[in-house]
PDB file of N, CA and C in Angstrom:
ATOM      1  N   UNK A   1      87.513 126.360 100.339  1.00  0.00           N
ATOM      2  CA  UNK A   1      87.428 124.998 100.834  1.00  0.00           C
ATOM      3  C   UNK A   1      88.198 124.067  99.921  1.00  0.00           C
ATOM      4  N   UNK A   2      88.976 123.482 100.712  1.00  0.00           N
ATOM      5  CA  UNK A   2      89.606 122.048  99.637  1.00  0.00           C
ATOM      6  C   UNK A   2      88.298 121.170  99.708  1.00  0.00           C
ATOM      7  N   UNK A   3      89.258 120.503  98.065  1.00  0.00           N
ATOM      8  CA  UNK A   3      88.213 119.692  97.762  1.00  0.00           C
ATOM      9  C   UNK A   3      88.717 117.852  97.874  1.00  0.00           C
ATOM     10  N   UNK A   4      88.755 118.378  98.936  1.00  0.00           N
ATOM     11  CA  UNK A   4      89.320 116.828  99.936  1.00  0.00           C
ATOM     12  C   UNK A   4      87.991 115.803 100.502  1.00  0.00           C
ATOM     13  N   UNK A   5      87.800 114.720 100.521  1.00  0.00           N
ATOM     14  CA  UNK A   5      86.934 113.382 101.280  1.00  0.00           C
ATOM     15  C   UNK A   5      86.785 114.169 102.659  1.00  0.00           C
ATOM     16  N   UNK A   6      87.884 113.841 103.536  1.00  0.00           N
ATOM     17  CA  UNK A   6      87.504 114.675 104.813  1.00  0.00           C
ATOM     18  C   UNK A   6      87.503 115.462 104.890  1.00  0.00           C
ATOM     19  N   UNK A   7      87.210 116.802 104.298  1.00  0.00           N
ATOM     20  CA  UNK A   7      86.972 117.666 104.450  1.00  0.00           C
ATOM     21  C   UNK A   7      85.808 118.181 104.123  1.00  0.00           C
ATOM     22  N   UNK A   8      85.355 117.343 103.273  1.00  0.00           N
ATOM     23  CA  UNK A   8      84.240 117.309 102.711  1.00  0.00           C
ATOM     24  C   UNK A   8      83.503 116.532 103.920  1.00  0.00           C
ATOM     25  N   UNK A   9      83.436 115.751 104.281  1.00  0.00           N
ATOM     26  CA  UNK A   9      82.823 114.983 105.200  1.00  0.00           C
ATOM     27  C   UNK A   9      82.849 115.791 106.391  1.00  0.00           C
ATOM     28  N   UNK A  10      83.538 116.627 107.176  1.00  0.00           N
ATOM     29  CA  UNK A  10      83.933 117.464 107.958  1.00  0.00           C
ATOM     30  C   UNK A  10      82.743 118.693 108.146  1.00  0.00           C
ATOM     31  N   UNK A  11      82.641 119.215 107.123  1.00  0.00           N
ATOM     32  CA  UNK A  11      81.984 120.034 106.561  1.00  0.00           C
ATOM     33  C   UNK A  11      80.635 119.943 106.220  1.00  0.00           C
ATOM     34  N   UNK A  12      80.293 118.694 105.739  1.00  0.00           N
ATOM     35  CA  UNK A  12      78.966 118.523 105.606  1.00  0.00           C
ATOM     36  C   UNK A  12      78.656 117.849 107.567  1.00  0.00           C
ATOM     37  N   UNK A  13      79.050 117.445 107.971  1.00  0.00           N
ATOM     38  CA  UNK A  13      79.008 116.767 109.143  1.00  0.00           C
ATOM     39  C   UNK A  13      78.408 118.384 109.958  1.00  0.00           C
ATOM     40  N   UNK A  14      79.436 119.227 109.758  1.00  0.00           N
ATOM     41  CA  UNK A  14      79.077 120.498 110.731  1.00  0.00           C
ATOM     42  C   UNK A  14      78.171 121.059 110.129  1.00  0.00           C
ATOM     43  N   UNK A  15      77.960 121.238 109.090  1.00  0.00           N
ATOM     44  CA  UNK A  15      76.955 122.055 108.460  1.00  0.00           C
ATOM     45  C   UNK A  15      75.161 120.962 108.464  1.00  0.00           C
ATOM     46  N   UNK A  16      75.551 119.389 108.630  1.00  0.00           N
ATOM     47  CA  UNK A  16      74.374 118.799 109.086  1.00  0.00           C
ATOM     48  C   UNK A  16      73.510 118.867 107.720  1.00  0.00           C
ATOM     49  N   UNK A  17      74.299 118.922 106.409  1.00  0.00           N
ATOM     50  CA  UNK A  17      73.202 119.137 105.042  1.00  0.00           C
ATOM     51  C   UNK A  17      72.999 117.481 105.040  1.00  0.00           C
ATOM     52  N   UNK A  18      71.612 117.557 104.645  1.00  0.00           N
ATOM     53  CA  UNK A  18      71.008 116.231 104.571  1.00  0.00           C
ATOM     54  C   UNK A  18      72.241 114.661 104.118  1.00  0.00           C
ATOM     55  N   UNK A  19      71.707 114.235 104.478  1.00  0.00           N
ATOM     56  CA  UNK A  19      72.406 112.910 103.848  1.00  0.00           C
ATOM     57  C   UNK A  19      74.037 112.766 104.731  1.00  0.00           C
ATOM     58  N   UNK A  20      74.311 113.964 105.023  1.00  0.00           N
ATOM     59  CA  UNK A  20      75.653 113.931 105.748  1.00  0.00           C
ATOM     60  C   UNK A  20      76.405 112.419 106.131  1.00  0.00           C
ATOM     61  N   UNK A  21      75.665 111.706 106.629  1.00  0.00           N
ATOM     62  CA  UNK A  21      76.054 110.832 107.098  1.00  0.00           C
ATOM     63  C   UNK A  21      76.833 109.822 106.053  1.00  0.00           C
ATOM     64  N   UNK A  22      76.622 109.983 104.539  1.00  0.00           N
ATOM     65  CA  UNK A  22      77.630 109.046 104.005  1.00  0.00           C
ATOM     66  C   UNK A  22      78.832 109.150 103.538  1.00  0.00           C
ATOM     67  N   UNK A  23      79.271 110.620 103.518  1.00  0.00           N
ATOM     68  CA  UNK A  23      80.675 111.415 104.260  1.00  0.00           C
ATOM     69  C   UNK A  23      81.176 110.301 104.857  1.00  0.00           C
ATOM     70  N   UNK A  24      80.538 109.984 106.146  1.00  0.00           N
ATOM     71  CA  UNK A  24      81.046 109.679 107.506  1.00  0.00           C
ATOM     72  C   UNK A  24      81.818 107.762 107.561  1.00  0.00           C
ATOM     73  N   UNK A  25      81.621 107.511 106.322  1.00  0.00           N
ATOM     74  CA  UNK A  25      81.770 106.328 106.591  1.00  0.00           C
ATOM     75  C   UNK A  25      83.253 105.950 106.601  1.00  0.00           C
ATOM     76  N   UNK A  26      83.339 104.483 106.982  1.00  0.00           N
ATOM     77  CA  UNK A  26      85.274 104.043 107.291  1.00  0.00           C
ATOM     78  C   UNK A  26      86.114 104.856 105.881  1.00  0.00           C
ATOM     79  N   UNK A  27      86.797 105.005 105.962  1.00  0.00           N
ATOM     80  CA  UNK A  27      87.750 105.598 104.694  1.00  0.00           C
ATOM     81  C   UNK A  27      86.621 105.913 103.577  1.00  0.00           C
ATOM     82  N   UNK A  28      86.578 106.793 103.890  1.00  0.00           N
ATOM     83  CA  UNK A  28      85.510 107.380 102.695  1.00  0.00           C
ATOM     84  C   UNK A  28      86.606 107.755 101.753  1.00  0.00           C
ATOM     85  N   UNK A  29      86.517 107.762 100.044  1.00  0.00           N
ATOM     86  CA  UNK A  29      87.154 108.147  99.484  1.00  0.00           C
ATOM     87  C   UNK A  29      86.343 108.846  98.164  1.00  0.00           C
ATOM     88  N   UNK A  30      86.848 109.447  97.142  1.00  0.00           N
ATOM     89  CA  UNK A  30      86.076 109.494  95.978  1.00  0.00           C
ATOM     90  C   UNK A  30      85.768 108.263  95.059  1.00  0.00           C
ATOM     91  N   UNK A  31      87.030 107.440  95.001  1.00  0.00           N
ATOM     92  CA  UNK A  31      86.775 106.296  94.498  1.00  0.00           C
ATOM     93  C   UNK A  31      85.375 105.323  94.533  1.00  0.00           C
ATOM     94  N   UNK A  32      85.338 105.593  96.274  1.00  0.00           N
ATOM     95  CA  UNK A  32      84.090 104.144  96.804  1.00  0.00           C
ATOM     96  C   UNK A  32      82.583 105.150  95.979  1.00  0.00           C
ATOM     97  N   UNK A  33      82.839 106.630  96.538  1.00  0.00           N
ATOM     98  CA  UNK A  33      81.580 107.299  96.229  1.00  0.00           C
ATOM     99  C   UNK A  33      81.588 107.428  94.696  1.00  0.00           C
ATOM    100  N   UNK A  34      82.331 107.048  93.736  1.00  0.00           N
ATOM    101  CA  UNK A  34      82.092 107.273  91.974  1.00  0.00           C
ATOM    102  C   UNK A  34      81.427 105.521  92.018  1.00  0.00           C
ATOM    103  N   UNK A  35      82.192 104.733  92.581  1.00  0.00           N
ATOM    104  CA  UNK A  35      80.728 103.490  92.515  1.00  0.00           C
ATOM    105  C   UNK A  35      79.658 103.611  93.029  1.00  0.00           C
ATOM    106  N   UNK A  36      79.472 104.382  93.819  1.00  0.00           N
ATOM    107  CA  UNK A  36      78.105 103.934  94.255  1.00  0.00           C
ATOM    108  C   UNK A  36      76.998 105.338  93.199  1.00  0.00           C
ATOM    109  N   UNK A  37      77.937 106.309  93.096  1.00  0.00           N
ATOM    110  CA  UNK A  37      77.054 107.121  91.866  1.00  0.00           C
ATOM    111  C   UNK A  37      77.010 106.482  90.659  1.00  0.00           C
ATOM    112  N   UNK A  38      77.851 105.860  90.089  1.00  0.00           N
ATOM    113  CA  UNK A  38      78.015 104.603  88.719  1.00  0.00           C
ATOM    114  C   UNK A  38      76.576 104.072  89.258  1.00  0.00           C
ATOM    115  N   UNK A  39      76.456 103.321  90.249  1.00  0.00           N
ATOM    116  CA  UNK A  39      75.566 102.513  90.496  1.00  0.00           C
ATOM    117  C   UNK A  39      73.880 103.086  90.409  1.00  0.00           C
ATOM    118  N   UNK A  40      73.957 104.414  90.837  1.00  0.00           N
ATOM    119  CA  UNK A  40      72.831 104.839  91.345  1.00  0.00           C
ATOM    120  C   UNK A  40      72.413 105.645  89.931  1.00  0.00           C
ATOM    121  N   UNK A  41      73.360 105.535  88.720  1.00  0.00           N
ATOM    122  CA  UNK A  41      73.182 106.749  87.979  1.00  0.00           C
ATOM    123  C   UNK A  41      71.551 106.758  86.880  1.00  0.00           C
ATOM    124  N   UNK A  42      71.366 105.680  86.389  1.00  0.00           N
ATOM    125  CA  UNK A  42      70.281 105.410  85.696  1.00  0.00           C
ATOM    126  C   UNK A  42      68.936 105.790  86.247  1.00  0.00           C
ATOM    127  N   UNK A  43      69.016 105.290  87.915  1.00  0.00           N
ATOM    128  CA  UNK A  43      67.536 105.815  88.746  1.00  0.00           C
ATOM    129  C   UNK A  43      67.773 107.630  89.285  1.00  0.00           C
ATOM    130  N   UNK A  44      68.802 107.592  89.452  1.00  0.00           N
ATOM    131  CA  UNK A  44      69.149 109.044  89.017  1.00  0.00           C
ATOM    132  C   UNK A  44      68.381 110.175  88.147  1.00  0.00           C
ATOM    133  N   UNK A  45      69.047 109.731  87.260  1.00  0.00           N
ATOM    134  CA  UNK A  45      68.631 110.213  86.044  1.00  0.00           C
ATOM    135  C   UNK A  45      67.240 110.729  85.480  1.00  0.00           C
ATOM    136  N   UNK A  46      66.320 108.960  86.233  1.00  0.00           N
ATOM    137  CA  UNK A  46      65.130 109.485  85.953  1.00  0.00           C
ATOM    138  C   UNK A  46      64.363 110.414  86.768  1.00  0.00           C
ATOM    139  N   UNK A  47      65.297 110.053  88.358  1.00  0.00           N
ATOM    140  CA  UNK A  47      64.384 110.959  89.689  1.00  0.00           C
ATOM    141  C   UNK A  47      64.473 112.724  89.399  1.00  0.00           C
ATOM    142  N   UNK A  48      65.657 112.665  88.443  1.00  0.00           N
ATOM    143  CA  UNK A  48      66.172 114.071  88.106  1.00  0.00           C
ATOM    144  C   UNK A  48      65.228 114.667  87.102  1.00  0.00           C
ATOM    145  N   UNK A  49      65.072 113.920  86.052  1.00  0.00           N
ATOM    146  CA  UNK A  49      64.340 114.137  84.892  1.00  0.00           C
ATOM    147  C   UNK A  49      62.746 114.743  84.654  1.00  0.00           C
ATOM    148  N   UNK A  50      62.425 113.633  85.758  1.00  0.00           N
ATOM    149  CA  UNK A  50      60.701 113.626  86.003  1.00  0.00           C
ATOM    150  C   UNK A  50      60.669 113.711  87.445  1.00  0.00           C
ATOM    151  N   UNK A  51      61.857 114.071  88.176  1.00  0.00           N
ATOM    152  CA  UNK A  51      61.424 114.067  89.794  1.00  0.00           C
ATOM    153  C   UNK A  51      60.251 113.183  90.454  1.00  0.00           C
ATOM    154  N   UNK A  52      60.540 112.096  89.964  1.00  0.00           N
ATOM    155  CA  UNK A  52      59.271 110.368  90.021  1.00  0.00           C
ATOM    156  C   UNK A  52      59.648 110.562  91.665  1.00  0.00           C
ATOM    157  N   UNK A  53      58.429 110.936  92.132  1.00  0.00           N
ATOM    158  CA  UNK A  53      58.084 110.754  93.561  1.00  0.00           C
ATOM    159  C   UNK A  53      57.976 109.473  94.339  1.00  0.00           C
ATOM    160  N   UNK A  54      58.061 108.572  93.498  1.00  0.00           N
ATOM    161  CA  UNK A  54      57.650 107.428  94.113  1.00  0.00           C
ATOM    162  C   UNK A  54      59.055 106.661  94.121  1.00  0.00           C
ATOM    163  N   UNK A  55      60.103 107.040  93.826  1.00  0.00           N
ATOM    164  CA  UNK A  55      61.295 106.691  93.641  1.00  0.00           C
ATOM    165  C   UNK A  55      62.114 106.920  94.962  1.00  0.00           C
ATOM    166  N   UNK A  56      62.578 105.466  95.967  1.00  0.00           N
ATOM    167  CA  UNK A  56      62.735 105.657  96.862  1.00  0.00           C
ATOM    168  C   UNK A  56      63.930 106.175  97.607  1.00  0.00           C
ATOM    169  N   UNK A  57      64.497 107.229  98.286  1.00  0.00           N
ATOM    170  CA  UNK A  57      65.596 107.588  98.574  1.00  0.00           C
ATOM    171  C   UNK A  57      66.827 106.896  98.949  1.00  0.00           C
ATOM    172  N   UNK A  58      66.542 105.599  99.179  1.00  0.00           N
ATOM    173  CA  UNK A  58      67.768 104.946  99.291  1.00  0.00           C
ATOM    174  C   UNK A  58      68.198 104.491  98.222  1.00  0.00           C
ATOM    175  N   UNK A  59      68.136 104.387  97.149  1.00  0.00           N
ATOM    176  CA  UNK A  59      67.951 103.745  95.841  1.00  0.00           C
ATOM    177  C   UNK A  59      68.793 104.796  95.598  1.00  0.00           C
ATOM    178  N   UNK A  60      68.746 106.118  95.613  1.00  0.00           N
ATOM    179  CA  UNK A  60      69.628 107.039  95.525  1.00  0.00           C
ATOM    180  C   UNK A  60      70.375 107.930  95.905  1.00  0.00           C
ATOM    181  N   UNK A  61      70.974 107.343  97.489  1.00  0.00           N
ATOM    182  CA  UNK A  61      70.989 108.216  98.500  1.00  0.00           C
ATOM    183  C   UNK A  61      72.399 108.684  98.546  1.00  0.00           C
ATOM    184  N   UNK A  62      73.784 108.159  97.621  1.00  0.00           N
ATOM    185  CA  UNK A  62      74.544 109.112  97.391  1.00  0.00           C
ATOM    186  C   UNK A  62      74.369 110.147  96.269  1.00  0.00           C
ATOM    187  N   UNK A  63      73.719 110.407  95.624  1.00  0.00           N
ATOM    188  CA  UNK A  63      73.437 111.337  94.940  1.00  0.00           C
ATOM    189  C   UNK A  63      72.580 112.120  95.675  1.00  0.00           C
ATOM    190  N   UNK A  64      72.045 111.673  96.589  1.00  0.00           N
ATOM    191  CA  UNK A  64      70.943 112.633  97.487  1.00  0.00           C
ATOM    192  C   UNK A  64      72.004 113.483  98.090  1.00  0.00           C
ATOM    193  N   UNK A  65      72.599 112.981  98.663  1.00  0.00           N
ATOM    194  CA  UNK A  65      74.040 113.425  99.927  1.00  0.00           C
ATOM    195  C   UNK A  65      74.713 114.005  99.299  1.00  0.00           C
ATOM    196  N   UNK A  66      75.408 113.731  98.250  1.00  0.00           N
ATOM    197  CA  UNK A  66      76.477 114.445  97.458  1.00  0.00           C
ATOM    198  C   UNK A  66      75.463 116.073  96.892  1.00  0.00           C
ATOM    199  N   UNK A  67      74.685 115.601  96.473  1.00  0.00           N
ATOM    200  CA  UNK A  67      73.816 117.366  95.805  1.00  0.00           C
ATOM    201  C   UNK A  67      73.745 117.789  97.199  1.00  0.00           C
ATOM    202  N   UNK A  68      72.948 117.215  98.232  1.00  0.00           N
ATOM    203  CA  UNK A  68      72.636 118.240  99.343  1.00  0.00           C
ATOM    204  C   UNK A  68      74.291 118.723 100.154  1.00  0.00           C
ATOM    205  N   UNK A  69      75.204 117.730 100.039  1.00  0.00           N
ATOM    206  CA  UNK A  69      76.538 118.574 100.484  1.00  0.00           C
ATOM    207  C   UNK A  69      76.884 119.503  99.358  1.00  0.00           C
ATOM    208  N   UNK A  70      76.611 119.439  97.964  1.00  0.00           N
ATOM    209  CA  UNK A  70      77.133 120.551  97.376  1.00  0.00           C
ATOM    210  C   UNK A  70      76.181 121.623  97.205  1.00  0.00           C
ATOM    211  N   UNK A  71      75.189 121.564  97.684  1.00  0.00           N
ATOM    212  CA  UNK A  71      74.502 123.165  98.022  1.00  0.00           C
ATOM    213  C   UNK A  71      74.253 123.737  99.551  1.00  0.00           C
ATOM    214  N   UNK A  72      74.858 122.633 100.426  1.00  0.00           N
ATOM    215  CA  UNK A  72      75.314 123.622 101.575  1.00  0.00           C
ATOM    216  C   UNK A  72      76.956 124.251 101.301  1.00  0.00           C
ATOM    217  N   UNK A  73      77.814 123.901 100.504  1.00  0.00           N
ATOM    218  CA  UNK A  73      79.085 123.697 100.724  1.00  0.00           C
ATOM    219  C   UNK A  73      78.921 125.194  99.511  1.00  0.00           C
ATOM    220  N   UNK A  74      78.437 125.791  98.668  1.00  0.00           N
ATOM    221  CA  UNK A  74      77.830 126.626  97.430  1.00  0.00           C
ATOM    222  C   UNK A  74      79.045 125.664  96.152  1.00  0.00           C
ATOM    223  N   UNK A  75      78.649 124.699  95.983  1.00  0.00           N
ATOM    224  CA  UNK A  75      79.377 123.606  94.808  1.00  0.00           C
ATOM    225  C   UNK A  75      78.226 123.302  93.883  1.00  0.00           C
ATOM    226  N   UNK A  76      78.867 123.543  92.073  1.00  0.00           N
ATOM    227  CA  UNK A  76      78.006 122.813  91.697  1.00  0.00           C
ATOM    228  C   UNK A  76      77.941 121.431  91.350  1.00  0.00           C
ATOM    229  N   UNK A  77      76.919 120.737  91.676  1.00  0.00           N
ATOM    230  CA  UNK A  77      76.674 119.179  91.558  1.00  0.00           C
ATOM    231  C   UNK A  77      77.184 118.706  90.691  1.00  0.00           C
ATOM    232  N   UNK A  78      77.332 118.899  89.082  1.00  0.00           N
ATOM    233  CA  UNK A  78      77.431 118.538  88.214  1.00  0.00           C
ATOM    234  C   UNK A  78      78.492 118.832  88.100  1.00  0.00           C
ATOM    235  N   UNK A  79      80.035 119.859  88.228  1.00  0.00           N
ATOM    236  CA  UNK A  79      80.744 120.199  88.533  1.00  0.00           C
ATOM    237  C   UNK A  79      81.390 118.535  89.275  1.00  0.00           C
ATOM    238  N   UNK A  80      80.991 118.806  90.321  1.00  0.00           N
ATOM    239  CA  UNK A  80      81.801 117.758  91.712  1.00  0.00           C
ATOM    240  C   UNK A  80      81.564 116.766  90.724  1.00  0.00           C
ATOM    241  N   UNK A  81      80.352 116.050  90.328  1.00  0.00           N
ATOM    242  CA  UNK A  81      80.357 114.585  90.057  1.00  0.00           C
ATOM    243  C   UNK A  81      81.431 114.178  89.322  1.00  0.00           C
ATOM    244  N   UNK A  82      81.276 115.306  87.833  1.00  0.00           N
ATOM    245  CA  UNK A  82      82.932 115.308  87.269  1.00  0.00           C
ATOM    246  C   UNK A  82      84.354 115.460  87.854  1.00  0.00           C
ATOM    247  N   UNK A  83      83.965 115.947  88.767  1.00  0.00           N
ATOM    248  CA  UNK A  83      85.929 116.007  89.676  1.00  0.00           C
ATOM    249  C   UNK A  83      85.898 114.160  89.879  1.00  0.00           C
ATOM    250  N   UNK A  84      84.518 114.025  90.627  1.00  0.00           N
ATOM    251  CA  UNK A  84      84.711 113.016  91.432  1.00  0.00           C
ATOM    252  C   UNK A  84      85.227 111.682  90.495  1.00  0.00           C
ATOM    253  N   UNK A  85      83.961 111.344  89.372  1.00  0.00           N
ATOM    254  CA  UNK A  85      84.695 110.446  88.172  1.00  0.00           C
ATOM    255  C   UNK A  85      86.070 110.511  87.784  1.00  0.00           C
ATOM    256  N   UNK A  86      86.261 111.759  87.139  1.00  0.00           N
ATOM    257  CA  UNK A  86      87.937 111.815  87.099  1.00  0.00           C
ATOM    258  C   UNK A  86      88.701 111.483  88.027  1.00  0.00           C
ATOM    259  N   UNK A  87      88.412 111.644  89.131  1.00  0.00           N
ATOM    260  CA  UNK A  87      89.769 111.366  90.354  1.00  0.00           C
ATOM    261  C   UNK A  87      89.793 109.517  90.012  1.00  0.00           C
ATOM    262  N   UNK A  88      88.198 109.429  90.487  1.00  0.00           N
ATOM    263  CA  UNK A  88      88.149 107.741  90.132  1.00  0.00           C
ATOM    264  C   UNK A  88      88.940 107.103  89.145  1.00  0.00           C
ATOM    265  N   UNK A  89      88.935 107.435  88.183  1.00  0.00           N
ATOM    266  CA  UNK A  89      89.484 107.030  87.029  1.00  0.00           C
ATOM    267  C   UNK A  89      90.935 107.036  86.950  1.00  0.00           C
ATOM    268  N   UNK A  90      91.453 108.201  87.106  1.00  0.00           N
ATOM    269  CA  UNK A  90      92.820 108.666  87.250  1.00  0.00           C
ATOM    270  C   UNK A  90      93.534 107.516  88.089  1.00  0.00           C
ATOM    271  N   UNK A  91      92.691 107.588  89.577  1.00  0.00           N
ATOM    272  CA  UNK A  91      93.181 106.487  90.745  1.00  0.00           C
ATOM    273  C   UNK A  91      93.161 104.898  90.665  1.00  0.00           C
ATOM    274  N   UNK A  92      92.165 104.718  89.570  1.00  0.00           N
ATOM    275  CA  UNK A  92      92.239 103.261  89.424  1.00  0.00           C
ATOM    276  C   UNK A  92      93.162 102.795  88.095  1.00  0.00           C
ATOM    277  N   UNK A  93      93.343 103.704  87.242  1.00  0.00           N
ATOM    278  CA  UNK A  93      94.402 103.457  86.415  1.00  0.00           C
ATOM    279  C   UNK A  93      95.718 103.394  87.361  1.00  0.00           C
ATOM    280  N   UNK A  94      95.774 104.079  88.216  1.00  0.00           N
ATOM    281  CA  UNK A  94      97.503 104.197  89.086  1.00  0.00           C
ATOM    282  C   UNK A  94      97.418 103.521  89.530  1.00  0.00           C
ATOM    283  N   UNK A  95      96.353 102.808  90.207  1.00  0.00           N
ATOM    284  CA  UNK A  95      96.385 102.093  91.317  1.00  0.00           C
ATOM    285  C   UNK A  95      96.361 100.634  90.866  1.00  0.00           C
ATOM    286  N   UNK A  96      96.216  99.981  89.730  1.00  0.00           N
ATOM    287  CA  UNK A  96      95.467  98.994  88.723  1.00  0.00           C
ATOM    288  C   UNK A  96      96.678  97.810  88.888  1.00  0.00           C
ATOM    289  N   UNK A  97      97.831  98.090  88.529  1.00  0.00           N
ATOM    290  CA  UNK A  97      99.529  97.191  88.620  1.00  0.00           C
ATOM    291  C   UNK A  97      99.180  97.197  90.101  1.00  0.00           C
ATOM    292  N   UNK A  98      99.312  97.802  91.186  1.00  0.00           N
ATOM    293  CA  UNK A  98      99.701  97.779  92.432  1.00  0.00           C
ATOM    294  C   UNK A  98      98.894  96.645  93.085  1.00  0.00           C
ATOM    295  N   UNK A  99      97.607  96.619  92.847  1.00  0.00           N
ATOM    296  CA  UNK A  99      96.314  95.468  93.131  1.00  0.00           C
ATOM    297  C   UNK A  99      96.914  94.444  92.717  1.00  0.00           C
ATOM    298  N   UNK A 100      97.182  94.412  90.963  1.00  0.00           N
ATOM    299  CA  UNK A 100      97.735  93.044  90.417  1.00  0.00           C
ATOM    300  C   UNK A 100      98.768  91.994  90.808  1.00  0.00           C
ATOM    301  N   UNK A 101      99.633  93.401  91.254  1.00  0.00           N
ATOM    302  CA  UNK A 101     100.998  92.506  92.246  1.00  0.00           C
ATOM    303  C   UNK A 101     100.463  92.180  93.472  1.00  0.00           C
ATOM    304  N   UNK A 102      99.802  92.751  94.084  1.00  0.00           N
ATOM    305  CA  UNK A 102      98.561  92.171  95.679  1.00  0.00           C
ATOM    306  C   UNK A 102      98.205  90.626  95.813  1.00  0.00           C
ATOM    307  N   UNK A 103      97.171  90.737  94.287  1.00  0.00           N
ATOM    308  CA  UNK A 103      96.488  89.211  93.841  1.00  0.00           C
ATOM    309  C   UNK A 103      97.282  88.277  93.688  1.00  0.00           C
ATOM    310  N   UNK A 104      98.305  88.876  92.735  1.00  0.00           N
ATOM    311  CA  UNK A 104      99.477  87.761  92.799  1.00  0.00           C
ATOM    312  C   UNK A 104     100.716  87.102  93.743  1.00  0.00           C
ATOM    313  N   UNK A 105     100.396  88.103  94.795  1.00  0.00           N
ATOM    314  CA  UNK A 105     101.590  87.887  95.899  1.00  0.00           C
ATOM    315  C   UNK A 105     102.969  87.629  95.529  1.00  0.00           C
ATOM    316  N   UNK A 106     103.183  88.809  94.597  1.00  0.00           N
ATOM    317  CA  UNK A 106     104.216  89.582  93.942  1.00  0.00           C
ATOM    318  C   UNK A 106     105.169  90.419  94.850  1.00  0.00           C
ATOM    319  N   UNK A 107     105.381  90.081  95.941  1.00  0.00           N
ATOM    320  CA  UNK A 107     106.246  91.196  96.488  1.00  0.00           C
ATOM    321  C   UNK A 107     107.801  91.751  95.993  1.00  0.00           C
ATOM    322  N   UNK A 108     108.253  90.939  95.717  1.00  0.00           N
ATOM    323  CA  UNK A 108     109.511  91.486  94.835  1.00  0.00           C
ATOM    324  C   UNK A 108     109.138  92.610  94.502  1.00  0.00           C
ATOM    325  N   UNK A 109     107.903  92.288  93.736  1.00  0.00           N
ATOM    326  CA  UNK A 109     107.707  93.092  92.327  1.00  0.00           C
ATOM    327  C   UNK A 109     106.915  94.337  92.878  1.00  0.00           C
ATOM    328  N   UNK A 110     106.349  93.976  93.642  1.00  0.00           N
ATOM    329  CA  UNK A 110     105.689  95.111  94.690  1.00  0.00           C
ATOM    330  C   UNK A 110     106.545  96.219  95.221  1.00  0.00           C
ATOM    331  N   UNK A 111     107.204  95.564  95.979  1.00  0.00           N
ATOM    332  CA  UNK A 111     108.399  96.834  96.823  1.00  0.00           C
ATOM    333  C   UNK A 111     109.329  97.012  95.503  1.00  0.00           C
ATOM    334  N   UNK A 112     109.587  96.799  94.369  1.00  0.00           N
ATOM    335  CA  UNK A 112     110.454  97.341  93.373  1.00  0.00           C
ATOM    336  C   UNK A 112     109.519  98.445  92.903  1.00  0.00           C
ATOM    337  N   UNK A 113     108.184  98.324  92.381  1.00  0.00           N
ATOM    338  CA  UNK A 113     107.509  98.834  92.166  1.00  0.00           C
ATOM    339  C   UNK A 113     107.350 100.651  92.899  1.00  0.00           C
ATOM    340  N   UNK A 114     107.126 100.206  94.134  1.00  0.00           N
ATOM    341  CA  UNK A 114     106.987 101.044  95.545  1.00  0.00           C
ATOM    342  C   UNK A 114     107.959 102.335  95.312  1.00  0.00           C
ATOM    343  N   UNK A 115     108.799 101.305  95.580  1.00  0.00           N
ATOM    344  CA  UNK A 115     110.229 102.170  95.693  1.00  0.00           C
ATOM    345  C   UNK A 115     110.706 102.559  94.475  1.00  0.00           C
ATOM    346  N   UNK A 116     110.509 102.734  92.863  1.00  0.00           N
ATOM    347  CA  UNK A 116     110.641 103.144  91.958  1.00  0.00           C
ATOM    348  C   UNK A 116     109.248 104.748  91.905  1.00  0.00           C
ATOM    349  N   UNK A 117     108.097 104.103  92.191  1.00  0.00           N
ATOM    350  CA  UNK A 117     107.005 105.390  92.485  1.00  0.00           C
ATOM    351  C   UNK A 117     107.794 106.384  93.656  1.00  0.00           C
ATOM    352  N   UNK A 118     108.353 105.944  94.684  1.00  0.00           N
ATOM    353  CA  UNK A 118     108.713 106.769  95.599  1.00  0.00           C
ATOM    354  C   UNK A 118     110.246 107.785  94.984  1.00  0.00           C
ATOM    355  N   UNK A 119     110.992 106.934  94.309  1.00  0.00           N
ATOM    356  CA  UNK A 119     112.190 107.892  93.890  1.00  0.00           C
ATOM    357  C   UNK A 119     111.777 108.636  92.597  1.00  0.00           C
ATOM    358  N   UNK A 120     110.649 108.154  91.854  1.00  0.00           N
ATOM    359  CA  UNK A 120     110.452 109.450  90.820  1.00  0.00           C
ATOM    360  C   UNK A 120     109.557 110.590  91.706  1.00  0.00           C
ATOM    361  N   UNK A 121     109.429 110.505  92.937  1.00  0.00           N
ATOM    362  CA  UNK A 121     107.882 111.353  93.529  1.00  0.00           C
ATOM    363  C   UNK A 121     109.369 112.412  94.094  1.00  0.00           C
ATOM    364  N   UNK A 122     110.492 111.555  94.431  1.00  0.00           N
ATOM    365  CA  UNK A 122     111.252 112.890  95.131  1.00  0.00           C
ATOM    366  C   UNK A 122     112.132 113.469  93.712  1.00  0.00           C
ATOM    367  N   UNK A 123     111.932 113.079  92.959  1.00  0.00           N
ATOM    368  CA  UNK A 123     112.705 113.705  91.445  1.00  0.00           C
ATOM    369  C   UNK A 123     112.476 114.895  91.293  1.00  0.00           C
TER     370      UNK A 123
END
């Protein structure tokens, strides 16, 4: 299995492992899902720790989704979360100038930009 967003979403969708549904959302990417695990990670932590029953599933429900897609998918959790951070990271460093020229309504600097990423990609 690649370890692709839609495919992943694809996959948990057919296979129906719990939580599936946040796969499914508009452009799902790794990026959106490393914030919302950033976000969820502290109540995490403890639901993991002491499995606190009273700790409510939405509070942590991409980490719910992401473990239950990686033990229908045979992935380990802890494994993925690290792909997933790294990609995050990797992507928002590349991606970080490209936003800046966005905010600034930089286009010059944008399509120079563009088109300098595009002729080193065919190098």
């Amino acid at each position: 299995m690649a370890f692709y967003p839609r495919e992943v979403g694809e996959e948990t969708k057919e296979l129906k492992s719990e939580g599936w549904e946040v796969f499914q959302k508009d452009k799902f990417v790794w990026t959106k899902i490393a914030k919302h695990l950033e976000r969820e990670k502290d109540i995490w932590s403890r639901y993991a720790t002491y499995r606190t029953p009273n700790i409510e599933a939405e509070l942590v429900r991409h980490h719910l989704a992401a473990s239950y897609a990686c033990k229908a998918l045979a992935l380990d959790f802890d494994q993925v979360q690290a792909l997933i951070h790294a990609y995050a990271e990797r992507n928002a460093s590349a991606h970080s100038s490209l936003e800046t020229l966005i905010e600034e309504r930089r286009w010059a600097d944008l399509a120079r930009t563009l088109r300098e990423d595009l002729d080193n990609l065919r190098r």
